[in-house]
Protein backbone atom coordinates (compact mmCIF):
# COMPACT_ATOMS: atom_id res chain seq x y z
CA UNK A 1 36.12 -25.85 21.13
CA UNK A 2 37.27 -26.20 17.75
CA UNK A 3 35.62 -26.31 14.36
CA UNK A 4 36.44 -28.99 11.80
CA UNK A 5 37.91 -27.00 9.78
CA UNK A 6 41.03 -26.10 12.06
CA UNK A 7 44.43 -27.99 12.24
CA UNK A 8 46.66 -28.13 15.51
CA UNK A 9 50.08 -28.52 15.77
CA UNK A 10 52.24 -28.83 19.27
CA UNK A 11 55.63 -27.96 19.40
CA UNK A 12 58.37 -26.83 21.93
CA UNK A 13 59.29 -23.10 21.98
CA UNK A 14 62.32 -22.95 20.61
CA UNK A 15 60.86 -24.46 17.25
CA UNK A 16 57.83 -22.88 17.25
CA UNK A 17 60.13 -19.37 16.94
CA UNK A 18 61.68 -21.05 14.26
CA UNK A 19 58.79 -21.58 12.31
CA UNK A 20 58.60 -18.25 12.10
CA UNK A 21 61.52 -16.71 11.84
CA UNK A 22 61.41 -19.45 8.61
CA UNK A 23 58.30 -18.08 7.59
CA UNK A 24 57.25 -20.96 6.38
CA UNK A 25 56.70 -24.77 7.83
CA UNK A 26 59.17 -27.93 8.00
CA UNK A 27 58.44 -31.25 6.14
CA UNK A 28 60.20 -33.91 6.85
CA UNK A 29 61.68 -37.07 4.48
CA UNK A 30 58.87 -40.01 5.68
CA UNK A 31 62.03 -42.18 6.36
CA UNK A 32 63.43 -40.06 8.62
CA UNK A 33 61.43 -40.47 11.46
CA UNK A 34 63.08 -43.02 14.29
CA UNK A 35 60.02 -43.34 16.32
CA UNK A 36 58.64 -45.05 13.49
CA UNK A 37 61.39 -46.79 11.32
CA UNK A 38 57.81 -48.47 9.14
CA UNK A 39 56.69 -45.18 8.01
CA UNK A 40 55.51 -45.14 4.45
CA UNK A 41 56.18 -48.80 4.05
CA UNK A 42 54.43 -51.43 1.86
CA UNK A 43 54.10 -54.58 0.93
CA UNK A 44 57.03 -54.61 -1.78
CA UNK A 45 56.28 -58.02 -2.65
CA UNK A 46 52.77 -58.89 -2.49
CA UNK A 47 49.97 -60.38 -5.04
CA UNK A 48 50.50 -57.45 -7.86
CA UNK A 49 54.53 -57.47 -7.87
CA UNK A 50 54.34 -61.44 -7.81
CA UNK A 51 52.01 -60.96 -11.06
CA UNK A 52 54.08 -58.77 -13.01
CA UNK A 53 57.21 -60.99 -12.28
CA UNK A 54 55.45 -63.97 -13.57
CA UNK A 55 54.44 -61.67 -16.81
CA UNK A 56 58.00 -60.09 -17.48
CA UNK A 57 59.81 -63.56 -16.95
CA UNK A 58 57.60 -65.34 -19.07
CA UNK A 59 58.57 -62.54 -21.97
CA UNK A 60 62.60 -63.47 -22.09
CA UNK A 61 64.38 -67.32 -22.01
CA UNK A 62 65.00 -69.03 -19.35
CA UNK A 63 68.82 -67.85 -19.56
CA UNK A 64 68.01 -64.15 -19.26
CA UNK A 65 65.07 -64.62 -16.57
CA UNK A 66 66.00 -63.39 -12.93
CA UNK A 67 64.55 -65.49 -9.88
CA UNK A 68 61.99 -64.37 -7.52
CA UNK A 69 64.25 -63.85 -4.60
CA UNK A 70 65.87 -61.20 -7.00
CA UNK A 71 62.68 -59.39 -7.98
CA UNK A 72 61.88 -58.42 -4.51
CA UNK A 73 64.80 -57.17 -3.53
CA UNK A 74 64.23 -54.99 -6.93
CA UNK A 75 60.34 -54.28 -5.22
CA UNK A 76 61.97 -53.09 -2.04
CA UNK A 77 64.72 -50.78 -3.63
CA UNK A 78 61.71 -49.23 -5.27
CA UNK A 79 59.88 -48.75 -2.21
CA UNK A 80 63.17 -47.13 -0.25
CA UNK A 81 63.52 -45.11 -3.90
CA UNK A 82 60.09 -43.86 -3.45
CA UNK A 83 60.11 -43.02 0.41
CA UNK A 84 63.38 -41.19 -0.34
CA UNK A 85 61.18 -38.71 -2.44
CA UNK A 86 58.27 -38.12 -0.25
CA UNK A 87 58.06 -35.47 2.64
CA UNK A 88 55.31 -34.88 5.23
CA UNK A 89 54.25 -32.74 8.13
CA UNK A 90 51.54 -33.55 10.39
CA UNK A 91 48.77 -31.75 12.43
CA UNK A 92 46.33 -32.90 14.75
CA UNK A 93 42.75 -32.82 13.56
CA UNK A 94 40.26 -32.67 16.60
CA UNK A 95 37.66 -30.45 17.92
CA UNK A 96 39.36 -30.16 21.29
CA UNK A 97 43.09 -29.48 22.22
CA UNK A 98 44.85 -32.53 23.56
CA UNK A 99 46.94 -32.94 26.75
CA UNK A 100 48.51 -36.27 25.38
CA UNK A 101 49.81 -34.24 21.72
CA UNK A 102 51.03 -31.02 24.63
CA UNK A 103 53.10 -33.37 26.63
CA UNK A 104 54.20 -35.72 23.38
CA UNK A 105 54.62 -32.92 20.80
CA UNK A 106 55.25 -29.80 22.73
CA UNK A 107 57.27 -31.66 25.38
CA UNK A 108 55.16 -29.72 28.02
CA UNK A 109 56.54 -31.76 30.64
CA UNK A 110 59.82 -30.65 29.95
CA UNK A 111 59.31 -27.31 29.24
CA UNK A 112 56.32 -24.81 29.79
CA UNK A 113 57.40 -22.91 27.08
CA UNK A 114 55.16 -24.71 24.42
CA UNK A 115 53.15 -23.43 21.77
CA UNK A 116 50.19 -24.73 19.43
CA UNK A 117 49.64 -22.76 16.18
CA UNK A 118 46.27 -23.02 15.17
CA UNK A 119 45.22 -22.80 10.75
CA UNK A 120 42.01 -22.94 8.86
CA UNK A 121 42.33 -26.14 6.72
CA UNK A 122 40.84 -24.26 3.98
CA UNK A 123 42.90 -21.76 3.94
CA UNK A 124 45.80 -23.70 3.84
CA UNK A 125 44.57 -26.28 1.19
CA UNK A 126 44.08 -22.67 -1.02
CA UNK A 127 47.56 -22.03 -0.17
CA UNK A 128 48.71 -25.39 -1.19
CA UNK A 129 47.19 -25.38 -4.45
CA UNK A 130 48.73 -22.49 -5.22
CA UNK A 131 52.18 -23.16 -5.28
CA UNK A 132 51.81 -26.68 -5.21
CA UNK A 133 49.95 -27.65 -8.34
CA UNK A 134 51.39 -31.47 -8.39
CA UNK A 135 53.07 -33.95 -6.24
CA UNK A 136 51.05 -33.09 -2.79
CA UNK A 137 48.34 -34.54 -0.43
CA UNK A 138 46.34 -33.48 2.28
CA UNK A 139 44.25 -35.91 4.06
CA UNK A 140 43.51 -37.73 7.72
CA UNK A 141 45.46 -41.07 8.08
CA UNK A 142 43.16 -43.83 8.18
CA UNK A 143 44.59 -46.48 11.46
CA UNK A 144 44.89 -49.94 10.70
CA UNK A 145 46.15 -53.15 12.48
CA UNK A 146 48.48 -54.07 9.36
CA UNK A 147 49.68 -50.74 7.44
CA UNK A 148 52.45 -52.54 5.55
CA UNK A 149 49.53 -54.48 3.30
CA UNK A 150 47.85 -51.16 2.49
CA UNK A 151 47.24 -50.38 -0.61
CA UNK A 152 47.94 -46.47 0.15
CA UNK A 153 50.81 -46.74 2.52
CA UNK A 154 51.46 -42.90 3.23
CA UNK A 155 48.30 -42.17 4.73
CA UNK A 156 47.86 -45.37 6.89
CA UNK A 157 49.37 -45.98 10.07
CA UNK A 158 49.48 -49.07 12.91
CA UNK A 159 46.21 -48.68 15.28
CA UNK A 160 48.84 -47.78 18.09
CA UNK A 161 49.00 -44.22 17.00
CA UNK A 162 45.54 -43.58 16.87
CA UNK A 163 45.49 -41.05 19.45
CA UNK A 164 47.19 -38.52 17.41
CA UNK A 165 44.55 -38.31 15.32
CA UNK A 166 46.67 -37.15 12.27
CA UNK A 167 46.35 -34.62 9.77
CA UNK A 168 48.76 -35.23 7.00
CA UNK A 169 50.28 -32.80 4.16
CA UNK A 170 52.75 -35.03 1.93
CA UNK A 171 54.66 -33.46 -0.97
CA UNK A 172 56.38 -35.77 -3.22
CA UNK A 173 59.62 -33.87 -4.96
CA UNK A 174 59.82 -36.72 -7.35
CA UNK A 175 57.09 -35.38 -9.19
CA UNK A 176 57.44 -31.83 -8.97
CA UNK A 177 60.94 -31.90 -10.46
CA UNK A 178 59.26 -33.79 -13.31
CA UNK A 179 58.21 -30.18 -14.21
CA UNK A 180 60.75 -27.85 -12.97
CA UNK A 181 64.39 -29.85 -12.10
CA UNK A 182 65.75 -27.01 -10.18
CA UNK A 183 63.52 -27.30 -7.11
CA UNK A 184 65.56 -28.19 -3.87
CA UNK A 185 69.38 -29.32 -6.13
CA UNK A 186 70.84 -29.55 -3.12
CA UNK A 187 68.75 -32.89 -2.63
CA UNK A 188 70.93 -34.32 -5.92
CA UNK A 189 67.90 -35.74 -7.49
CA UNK A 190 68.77 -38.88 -9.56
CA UNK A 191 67.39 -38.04 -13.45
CA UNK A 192 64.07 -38.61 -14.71
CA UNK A 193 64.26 -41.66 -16.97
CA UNK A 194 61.31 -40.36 -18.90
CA UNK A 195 61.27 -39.53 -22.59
CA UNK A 196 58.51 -37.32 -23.58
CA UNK A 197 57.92 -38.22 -27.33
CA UNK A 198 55.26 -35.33 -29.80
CA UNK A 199 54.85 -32.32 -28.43
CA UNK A 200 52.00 -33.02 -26.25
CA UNK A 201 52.21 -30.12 -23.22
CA UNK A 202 52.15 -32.66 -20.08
CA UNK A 203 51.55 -30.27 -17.71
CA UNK A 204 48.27 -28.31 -19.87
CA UNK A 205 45.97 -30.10 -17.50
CA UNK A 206 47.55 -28.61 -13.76
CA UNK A 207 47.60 -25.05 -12.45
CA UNK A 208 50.25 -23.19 -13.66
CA UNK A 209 50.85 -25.97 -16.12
CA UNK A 210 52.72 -28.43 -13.14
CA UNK A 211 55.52 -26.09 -12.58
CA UNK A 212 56.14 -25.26 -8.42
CA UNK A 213 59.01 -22.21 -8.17
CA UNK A 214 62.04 -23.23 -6.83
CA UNK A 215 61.97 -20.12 -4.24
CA UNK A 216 59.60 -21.55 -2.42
CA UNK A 217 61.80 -24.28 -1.09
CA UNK A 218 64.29 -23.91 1.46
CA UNK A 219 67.04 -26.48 2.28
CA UNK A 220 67.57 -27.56 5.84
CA UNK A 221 69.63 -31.01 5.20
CA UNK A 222 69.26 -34.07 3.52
CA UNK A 223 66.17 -35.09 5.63
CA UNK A 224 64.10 -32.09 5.08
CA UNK A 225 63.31 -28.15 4.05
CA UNK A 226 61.03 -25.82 4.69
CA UNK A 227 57.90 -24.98 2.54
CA UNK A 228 57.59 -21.03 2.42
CA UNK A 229 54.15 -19.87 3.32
CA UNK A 230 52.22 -16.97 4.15
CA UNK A 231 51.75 -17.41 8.01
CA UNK A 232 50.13 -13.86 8.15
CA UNK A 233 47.21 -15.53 6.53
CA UNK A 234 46.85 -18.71 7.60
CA UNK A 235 47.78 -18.34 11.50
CA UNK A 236 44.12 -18.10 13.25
CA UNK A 237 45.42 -18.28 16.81
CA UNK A 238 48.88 -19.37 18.90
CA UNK A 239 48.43 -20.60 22.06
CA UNK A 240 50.58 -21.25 25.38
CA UNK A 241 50.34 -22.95 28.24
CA UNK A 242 49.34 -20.89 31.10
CA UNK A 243 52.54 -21.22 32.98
CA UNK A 244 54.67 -20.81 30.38
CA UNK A 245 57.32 -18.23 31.00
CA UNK A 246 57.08 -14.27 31.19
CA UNK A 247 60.16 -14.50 28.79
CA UNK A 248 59.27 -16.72 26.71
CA UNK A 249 55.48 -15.28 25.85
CA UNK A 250 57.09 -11.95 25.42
CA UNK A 251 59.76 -13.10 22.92
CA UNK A 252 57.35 -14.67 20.98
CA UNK A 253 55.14 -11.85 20.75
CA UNK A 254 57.77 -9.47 20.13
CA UNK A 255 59.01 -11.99 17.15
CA UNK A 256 55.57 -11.44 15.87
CA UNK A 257 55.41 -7.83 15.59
CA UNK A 258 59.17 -7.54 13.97
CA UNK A 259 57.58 -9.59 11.37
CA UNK A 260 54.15 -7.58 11.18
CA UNK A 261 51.48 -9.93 12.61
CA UNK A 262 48.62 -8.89 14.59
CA UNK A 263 48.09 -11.82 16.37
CA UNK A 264 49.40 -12.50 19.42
CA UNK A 265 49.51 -15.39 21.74
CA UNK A 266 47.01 -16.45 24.31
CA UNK A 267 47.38 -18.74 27.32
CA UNK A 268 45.42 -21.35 28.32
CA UNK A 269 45.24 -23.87 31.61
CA UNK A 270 45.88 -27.24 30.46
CA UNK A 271 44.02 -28.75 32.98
CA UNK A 272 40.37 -27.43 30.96
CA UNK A 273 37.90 -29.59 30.95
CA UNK A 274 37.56 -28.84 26.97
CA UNK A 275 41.18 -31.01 26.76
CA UNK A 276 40.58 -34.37 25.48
């Protein structure tokens, strides 16, 4: 049904019309998601942590040396530390539509009025390099039976979750406030304990030398904001379920014009036989 190139994403109604009326999409803090307390977890104490703990003690006497239960609880502040800089949003990535991420997602069967917006990954990768040119990723999570001994622990997940076959945009703030400190203040980012000695320009090798403008961000609250984006471009299609309400179809649709798209939404039975 779908090419590879296109990203879904489920959602009830009332959020879908706030994506737009936000022009722009929602990422979330990773460590803000209940369903899945692990998310963006390590192993904060594992072969390489244990190695630079032997090297560093080794460096000072015996009186100054901390003890290993000490270091990890360092390791796993600096795990929470990092989490607490790094937001994501997720899409599905499949050549059909999905019944499972409609019922899950778009709480279908609690509500009709559901929608799916459909994007062309390339599109939006352009749009992400744009006015993102540091701190993000886009790729597929790879599913694993142990995610917490990962080496990359933001795009891994437990096996369980497999069937949302996820599609994942992470933006860490950490390092795009290492470029420009007034994106998202309301976020009271802790300073950058870097000193930048010569006068070496750090950001000559990214686009628009690192820097990400602040206007682009929008806080919601401490556990997320919204990314401005162009949804006139990168919108290919909106779908709803068939039975989804008169009212609700024609509220979105009129939302739509007041903000000068053409595209409008189309329904579709959910009982297809192109639905995986």
């Amino acid at each position: 049904m779908f090419s590879r190139h296109i990203l879904q994403r489920y959602m009830p109604g009332d959020r879908a019309l706030q994506v737009i009326k936000d022009d722009g999409f929602y990422f979330r803090r990773i460590d803000g998601y209940p369903e899945d307390p692990t998310e963006g977890d390590r192993e904060f104490y594992g072969q390489q942590e244990q190695h630079i703990f032997d090297t560093l003690n080794q460096r000072f006497p015996v009186v100054s040396r901390i003890t290993e239960k000490e270091a990890q609880q360092l390791s796993c502040n600096e795990m929470h530390r990092e989490k607490q800089s790094l937001y994501i949003q997720s899409w599905y990535w499949d050549d059909r539509m999905s019944q499972s991420m409609w019922d899950n997602y778009g709480k279908f069967t609690t509500s009709p009025d559901c929608v799916l917006f459909i994007v062309d990954y390339l599109k939006l990768r352009a749009f992400l390099h744009r006015v993102l040119p540091v701190g993000y990723r886009a790729s597929p999570i790879q599913y694993v039976q142990d995610k917490r001994v990962q080496w990359d622990a933001v795009n891994t997940k437990h096996q369980k979750f497999e069937p949302e076959h996820e599609f994942r945009i992470s933006i860490n703030v950490g390092e795009l406030i290492f470029f420009n400190d007034k994106i998202l203040p309301e976020l009271t980012w802790p300073p950058r304990h870097i000193e930048v000695h010569g006068k070496e320009n750090l950001g000559q090798n990214y686009h628009n030398n690192g820097v990400a403008c602040e206007d682009d961000f929008k806080f919601v609250d401490e556990f997320g904001f919204i990314l401005k984006a162009p949804l006139l471009e990168l919108l290919e299609a909106i779908f709803l379920p068939s039975s989804a309400s008169t009212e609700f179809g024609e509220s979105l649709d009129e939302l739509l014009t007041s903000k000068g798209y053409v595209i409008r939404c189309c329904r579709v039975k959910l009982d297809a036989a192109d639905l995986s």
